[in-house]
N, C-alpha and C. Protein backbone atom coordinates (compact mmCIF):
# COMPACT_ATOMS: atom_id res chain seq x y z
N UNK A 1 21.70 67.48 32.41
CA UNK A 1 20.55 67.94 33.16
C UNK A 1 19.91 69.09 32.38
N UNK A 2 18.90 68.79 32.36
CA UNK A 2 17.96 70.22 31.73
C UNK A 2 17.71 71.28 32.43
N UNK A 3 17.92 72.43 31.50
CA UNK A 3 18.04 73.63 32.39
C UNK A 3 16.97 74.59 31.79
N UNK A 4 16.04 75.04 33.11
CA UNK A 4 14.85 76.07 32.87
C UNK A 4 15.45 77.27 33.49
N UNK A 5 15.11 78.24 32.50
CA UNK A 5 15.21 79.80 32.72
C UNK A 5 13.70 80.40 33.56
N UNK A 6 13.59 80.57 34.56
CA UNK A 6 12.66 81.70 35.14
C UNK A 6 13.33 83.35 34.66
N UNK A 7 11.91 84.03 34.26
CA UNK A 7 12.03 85.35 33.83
C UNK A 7 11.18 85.55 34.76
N UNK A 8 11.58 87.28 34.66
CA UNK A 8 11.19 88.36 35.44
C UNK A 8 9.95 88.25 35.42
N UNK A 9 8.75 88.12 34.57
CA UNK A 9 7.72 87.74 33.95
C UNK A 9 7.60 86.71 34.76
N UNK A 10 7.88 85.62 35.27
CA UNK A 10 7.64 84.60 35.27
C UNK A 10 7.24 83.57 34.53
N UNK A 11 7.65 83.67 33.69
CA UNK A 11 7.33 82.46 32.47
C UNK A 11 9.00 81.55 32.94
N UNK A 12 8.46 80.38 32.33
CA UNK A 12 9.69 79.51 32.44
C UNK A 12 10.02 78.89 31.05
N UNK A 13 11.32 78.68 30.60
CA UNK A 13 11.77 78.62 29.47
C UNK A 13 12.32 77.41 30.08
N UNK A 14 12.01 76.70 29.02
CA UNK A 14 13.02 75.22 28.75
C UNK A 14 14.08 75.44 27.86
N UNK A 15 15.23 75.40 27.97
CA UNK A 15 16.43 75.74 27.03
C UNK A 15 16.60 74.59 26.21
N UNK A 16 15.79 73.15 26.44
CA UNK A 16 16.51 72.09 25.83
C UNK A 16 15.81 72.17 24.60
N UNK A 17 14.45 72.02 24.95
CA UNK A 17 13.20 72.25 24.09
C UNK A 17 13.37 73.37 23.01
N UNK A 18 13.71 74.91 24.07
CA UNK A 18 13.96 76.11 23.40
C UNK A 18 12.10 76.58 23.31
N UNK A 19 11.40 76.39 24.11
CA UNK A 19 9.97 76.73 24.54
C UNK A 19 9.50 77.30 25.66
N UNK A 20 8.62 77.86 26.02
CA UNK A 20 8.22 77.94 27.68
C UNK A 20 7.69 76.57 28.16
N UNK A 21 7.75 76.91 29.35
CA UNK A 21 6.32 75.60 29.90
C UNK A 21 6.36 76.23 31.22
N UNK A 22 5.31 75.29 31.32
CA UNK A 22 4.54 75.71 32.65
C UNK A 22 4.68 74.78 34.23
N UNK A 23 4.02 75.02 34.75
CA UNK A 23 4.35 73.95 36.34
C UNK A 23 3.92 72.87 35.60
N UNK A 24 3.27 73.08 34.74
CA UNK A 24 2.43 71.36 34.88
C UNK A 24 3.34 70.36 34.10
N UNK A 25 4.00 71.32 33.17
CA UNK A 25 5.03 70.40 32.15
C UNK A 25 6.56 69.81 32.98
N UNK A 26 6.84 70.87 34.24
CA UNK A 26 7.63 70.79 35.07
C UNK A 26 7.17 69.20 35.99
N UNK A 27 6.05 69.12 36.11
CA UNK A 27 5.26 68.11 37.08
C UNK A 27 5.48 66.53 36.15
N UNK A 28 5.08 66.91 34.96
CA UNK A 28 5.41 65.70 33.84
C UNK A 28 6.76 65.10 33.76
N UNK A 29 7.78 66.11 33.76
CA UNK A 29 9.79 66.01 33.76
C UNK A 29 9.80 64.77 35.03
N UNK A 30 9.34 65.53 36.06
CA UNK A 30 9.45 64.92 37.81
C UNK A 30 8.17 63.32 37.27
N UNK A 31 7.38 63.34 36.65
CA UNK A 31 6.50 62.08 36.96
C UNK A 31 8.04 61.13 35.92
N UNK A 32 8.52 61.79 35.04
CA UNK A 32 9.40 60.79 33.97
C UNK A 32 10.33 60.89 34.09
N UNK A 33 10.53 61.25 35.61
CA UNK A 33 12.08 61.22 36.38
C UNK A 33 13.35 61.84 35.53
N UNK A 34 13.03 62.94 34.53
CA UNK A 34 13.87 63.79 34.04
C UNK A 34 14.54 64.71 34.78
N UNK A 35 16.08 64.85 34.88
CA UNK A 35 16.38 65.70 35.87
C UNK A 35 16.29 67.18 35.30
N UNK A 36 16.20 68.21 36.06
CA UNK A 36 15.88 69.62 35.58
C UNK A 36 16.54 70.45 36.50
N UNK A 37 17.33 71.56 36.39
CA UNK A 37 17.60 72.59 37.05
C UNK A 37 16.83 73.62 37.01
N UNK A 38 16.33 74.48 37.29
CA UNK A 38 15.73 76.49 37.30
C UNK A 38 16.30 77.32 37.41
N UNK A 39 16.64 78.13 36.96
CA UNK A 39 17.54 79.06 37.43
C UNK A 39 17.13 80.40 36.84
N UNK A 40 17.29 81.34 37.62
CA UNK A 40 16.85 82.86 37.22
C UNK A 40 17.51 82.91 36.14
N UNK A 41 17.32 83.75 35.29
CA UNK A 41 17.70 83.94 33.54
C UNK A 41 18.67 85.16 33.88
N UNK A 42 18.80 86.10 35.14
CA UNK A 42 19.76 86.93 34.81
C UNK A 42 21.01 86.82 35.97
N UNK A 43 20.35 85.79 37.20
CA UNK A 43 21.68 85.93 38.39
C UNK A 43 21.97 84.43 37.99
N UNK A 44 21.57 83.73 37.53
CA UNK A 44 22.07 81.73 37.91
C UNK A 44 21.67 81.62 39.04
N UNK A 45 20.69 81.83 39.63
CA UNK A 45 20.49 81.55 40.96
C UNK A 45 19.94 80.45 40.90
N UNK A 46 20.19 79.50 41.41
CA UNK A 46 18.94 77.82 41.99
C UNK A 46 17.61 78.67 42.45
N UNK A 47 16.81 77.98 41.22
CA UNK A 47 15.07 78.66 41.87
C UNK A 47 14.16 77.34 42.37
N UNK A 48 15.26 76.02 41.93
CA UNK A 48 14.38 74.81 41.72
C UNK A 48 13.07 74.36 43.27
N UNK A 49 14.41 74.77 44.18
CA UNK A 49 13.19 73.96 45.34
C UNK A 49 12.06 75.32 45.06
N UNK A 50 12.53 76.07 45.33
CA UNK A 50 10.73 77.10 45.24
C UNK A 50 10.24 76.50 43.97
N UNK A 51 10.31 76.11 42.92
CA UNK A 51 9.81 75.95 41.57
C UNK A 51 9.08 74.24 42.10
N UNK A 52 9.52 73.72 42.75
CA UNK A 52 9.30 72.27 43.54
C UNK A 52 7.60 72.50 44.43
N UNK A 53 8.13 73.63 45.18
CA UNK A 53 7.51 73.63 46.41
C UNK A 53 5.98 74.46 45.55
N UNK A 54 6.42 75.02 44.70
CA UNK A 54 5.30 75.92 43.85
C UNK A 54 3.99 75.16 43.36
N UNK A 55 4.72 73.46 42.42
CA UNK A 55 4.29 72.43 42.01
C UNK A 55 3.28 71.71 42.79
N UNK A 56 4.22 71.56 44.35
CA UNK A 56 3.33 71.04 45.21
C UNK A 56 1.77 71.86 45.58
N UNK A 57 2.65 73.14 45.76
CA UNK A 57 0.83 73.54 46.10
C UNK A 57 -0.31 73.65 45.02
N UNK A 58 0.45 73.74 44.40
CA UNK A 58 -0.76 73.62 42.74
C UNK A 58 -1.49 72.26 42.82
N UNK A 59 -1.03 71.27 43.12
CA UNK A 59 -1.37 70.23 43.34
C UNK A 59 -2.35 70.16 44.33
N UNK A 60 -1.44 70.65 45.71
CA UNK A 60 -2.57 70.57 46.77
C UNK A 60 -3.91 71.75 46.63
N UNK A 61 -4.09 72.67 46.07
CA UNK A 61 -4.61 73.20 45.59
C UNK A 61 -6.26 72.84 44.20
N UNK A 62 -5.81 71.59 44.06
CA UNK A 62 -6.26 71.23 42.78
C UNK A 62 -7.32 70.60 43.42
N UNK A 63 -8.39 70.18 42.02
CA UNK A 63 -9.24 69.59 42.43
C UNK A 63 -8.94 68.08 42.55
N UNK A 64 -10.05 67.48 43.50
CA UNK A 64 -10.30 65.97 44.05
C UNK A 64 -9.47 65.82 44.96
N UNK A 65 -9.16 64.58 45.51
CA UNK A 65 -8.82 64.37 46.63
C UNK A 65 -7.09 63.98 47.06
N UNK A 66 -6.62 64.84 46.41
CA UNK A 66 -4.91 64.43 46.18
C UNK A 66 -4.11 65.49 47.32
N UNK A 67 -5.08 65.64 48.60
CA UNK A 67 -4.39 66.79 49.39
C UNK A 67 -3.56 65.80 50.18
N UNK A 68 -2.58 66.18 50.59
CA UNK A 68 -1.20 65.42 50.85
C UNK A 68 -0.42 66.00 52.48
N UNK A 69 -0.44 67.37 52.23
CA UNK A 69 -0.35 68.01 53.70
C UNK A 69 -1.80 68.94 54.00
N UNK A 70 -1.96 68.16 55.48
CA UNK A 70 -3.32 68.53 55.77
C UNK A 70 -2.94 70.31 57.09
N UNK A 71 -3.64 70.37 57.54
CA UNK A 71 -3.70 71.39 57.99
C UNK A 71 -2.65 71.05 59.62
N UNK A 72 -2.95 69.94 59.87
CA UNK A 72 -2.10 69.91 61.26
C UNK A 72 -0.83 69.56 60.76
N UNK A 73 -0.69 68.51 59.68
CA UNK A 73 0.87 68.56 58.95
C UNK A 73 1.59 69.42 59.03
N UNK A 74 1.36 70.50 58.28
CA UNK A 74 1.54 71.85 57.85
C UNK A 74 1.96 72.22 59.39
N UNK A 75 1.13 72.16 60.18
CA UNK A 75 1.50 73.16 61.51
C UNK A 75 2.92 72.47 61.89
N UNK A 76 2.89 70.76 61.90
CA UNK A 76 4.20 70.79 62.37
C UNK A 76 5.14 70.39 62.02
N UNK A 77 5.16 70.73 60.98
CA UNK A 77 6.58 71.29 60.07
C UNK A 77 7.04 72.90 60.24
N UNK A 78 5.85 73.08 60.63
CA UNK A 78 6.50 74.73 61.41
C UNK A 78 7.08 74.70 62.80
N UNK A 79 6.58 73.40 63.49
CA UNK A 79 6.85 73.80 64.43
C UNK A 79 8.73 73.15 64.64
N UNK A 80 8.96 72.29 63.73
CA UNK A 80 10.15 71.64 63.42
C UNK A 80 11.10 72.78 63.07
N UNK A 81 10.58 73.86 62.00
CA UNK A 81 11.37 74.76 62.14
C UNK A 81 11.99 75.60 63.23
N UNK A 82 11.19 75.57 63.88
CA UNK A 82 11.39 76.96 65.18
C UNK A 82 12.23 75.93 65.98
N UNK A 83 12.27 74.93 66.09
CA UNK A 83 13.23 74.00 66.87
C UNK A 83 14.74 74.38 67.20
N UNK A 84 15.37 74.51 68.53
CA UNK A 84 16.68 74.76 68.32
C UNK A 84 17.66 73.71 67.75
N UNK A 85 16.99 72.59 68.00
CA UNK A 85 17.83 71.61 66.83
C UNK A 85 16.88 70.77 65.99
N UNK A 86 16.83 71.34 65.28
CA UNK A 86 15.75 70.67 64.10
C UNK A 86 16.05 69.41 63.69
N UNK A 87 15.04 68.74 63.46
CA UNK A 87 14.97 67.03 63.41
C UNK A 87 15.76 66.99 62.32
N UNK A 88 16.58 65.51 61.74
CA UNK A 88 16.67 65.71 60.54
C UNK A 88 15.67 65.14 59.53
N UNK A 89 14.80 65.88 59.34
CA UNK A 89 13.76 65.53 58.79
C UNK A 89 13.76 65.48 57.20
N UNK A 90 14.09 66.22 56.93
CA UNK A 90 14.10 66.28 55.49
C UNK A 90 14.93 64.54 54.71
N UNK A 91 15.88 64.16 56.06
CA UNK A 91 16.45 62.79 55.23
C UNK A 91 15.05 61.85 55.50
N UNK A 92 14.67 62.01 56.73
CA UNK A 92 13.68 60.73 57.25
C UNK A 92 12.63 60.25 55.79
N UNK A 93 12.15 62.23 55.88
CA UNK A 93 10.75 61.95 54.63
C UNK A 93 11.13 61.57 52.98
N UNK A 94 12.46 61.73 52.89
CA UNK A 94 13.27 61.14 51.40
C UNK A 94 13.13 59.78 51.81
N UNK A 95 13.45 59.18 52.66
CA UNK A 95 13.90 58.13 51.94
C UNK A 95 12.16 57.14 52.86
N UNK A 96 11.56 57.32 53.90
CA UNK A 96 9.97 56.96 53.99
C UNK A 96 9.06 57.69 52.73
N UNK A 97 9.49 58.24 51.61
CA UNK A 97 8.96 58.67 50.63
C UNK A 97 9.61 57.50 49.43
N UNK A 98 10.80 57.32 49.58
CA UNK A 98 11.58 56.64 48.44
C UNK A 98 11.12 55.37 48.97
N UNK A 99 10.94 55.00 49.87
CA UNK A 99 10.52 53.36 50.17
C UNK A 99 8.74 53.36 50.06
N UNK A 100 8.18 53.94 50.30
CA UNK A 100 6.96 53.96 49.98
C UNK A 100 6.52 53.98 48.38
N UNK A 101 7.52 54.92 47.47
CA UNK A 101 7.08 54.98 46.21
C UNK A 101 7.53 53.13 45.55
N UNK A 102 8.62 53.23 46.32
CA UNK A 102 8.77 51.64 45.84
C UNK A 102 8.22 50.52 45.93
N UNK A 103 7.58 50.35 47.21
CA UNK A 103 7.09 50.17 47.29
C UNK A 103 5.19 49.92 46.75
N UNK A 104 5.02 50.80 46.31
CA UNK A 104 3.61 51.01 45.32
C UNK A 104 3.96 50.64 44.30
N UNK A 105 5.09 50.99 43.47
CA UNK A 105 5.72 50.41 42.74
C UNK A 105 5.66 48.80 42.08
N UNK A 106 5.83 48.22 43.34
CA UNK A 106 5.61 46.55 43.40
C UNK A 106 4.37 46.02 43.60
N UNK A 107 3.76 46.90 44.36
CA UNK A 107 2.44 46.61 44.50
C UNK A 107 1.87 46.44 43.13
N UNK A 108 1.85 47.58 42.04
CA UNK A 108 1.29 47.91 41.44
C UNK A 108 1.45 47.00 40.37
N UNK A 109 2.56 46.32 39.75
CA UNK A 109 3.53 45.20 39.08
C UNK A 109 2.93 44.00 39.51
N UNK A 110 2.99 43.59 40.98
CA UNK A 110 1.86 42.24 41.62
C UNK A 110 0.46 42.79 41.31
N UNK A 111 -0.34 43.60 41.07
CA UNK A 111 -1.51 43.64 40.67
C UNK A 111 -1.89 43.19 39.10
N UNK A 112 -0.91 44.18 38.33
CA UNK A 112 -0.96 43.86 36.87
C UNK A 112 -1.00 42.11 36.92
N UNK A 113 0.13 41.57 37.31
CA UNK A 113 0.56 40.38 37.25
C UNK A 113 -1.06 39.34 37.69
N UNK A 114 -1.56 40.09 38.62
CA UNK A 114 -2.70 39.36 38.58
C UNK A 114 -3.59 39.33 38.15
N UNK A 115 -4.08 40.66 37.57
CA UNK A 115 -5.01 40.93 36.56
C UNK A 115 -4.72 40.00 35.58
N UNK A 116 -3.45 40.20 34.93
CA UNK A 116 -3.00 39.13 33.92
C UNK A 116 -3.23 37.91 34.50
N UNK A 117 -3.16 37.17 35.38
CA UNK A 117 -2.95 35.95 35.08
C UNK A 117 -4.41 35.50 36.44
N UNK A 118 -5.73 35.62 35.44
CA UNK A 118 -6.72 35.20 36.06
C UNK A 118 -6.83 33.66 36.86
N UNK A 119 -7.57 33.53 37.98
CA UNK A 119 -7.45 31.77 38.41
C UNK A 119 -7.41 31.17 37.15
N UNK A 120 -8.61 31.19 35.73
CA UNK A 120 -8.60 30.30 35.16
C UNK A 120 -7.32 30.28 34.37
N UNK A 121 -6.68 31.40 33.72
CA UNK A 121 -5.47 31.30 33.29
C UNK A 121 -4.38 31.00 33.88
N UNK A 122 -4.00 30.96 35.43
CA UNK A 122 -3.30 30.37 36.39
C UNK A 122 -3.30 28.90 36.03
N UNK A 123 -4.32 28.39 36.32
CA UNK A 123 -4.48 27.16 36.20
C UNK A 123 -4.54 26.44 34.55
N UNK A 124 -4.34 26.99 33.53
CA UNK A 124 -4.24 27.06 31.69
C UNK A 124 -2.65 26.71 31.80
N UNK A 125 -2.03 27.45 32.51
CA UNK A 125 -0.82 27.44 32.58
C UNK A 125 -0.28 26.40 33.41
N UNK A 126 -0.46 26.08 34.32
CA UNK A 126 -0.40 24.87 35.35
C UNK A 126 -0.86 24.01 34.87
N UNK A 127 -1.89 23.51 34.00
CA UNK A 127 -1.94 22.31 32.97
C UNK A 127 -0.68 22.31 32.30
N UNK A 128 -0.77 23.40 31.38
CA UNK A 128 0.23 23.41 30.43
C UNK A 128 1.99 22.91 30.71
N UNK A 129 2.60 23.42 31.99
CA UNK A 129 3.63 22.73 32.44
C UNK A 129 3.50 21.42 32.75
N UNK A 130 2.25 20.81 33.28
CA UNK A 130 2.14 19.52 33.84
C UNK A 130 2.45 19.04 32.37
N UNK A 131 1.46 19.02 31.61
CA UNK A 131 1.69 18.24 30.44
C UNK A 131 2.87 18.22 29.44
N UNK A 132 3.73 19.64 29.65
CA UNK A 132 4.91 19.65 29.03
C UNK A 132 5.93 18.38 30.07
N UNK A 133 6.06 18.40 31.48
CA UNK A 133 6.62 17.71 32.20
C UNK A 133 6.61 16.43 31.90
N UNK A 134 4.72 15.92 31.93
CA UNK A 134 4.35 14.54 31.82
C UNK A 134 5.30 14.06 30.20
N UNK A 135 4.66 14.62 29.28
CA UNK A 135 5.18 14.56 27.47
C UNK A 135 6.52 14.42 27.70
N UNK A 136 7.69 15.02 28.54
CA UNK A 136 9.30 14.69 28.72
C UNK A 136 9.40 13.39 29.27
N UNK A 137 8.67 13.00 30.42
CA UNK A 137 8.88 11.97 31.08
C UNK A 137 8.66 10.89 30.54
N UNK A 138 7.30 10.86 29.56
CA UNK A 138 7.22 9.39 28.91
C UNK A 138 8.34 9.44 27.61
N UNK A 139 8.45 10.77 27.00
CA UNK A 139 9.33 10.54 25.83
C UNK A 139 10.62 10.07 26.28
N UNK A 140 11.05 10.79 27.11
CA UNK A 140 12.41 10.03 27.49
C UNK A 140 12.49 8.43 28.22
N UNK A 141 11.25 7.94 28.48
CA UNK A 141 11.37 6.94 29.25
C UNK A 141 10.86 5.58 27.86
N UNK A 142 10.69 5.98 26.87
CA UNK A 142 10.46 5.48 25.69
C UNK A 142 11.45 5.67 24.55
N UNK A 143 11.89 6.48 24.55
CA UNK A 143 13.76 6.70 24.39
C UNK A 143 14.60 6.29 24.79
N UNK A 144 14.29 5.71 26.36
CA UNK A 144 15.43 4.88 27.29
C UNK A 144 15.45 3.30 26.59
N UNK A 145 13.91 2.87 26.56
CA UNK A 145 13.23 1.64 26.31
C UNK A 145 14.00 1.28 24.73
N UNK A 146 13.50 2.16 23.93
CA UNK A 146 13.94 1.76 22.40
C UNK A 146 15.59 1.68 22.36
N UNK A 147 16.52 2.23 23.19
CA UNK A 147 17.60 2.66 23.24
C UNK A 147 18.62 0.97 23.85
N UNK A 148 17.89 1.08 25.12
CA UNK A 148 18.62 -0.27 25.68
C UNK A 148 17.76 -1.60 24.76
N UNK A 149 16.85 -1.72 23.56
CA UNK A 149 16.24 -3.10 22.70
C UNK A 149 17.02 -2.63 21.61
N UNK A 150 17.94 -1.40 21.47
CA UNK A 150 18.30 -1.77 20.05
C UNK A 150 20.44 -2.53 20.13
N UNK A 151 20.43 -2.55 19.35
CA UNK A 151 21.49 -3.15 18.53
C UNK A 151 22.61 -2.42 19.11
N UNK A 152 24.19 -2.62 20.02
CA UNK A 152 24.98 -1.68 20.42
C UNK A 152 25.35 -0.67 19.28
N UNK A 153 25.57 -1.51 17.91
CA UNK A 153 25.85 -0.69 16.92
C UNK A 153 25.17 0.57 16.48
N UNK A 154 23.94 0.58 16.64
CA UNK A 154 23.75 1.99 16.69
C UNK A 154 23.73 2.99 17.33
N UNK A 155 24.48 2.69 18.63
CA UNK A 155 24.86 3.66 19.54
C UNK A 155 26.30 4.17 19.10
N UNK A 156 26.81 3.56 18.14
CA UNK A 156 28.11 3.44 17.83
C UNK A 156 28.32 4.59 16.19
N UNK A 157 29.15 5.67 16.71
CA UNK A 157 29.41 6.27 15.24
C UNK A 157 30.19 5.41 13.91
N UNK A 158 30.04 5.48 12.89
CA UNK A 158 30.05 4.62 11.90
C UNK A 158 32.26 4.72 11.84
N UNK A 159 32.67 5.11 12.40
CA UNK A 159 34.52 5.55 12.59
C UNK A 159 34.22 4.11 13.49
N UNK A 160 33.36 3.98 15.01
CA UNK A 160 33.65 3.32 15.83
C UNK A 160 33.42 1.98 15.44
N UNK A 161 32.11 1.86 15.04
CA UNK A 161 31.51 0.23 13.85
C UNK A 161 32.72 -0.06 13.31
N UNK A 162 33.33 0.48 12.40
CA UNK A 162 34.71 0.06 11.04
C UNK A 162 36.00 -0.39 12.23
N UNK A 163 35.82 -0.04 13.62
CA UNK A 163 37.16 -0.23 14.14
C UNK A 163 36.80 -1.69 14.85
N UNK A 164 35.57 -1.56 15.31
CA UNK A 164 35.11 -2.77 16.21
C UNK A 164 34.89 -4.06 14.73
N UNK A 165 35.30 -3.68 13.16
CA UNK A 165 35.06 -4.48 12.71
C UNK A 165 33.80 -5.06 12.47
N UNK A 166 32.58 -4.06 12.55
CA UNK A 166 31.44 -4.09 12.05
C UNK A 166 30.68 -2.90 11.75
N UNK A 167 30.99 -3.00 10.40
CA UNK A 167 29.83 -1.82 9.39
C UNK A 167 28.51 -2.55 9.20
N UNK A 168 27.20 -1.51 8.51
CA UNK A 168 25.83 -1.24 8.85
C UNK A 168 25.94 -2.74 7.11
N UNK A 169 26.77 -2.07 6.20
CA UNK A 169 26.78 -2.71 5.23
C UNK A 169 26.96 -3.91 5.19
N UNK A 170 27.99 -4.63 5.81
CA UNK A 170 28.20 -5.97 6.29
C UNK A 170 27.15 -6.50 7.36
N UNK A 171 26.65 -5.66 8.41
CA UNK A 171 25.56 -6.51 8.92
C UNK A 171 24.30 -6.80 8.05
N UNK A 172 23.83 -6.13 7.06
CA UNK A 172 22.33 -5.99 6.59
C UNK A 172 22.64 -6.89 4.91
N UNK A 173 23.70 -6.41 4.58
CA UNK A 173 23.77 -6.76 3.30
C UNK A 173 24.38 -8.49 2.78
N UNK A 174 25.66 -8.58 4.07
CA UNK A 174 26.28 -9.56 3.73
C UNK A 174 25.75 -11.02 3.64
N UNK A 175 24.71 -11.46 3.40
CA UNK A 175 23.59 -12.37 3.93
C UNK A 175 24.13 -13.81 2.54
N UNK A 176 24.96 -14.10 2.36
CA UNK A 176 25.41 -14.92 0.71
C UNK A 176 25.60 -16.01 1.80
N UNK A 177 25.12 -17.22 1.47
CA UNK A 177 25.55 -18.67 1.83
C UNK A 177 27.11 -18.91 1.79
N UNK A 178 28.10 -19.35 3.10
CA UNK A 178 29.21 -19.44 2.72
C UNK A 178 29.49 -20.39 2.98
């Protein structure tokens, strides 16, 4: 796991790299599912979820339309806190977050897939098996045909001909008036 130093300063050091970076390079780790720790540079303290939660608002913060918790959201997740028994929420939104990303996920894979494979190329391809199918069916059924008009002997390895007492040489060659 990669481990970032927060300084007093607030700069964040990547130890793997041996560089600083910033939230946004932190945001890149999390898009390429790199795992990362934070930790204060002089106690080891876990800084990650604040370093998490920091990310998020930069985000929500940012320009266009990528706001994610809206203003009544926000309220009630506060109000979840003040709860004397607080929901367990934090598992619910992991894993309606983990099925949703997977969700898009597939979506996104069935889209490509269709982009790629336009009606007319759908159907390029759906010729193309038919005619590979059709091309097996007559070859083998013309393979069957030539197979049962020819001669048993050539179904026969040339060990089996010499035992049954007929080689290729004696049938073709032996032709002398006797």
């Amino acid at each position: 796991m990669r481990v970032i130093r927060k300084y007093a300063n607030r700069r964040l050091y990547d130890t793997q790299q041996s560089r600083y970076v910033t939230l946004e390079d932190l945001r890149h780790l999390i898009l390429e599912e790199e795992p990362f720790r934070v930790e204060d540079a002089k106690s080891g303290e876990d800084l990650t979820r604040t370093i998490l939660l920091s990310i998020i608002i930069e985000q929500e913060q940012g320009e266009g339309e990528s706001e994610v918790f809206s203003n009544d959201l926000l309220a009630q997740l506060i109000r979840v806190y003040d709860m004397t028994s607080p929901l367990p929420l934090s598992r619910y939104l992991e894993q309606g977050t983990r099925l949703m990303l997977s969700q898009q996920k597939r979506m996104q894979n069935q889209w490509k897939q269709a982009v790629r494979n336009s009606p007319i190329e759908v159907m390029r391809e759906l010729a193309e098996e038919n005619m590979h199918f059709w091309k097996n069916t007559f070859n083998k059924t013309d393979q069957d045909a030539i197979e049962q008009d020819a001669p048993d002997s050539q179904d026969e390895s040339p060990d089996e001909a010499e035992s049954s007492g007929k080689t290729k040489s004696s049938d073709k060659n032996d032709k002398t008036p006797g």
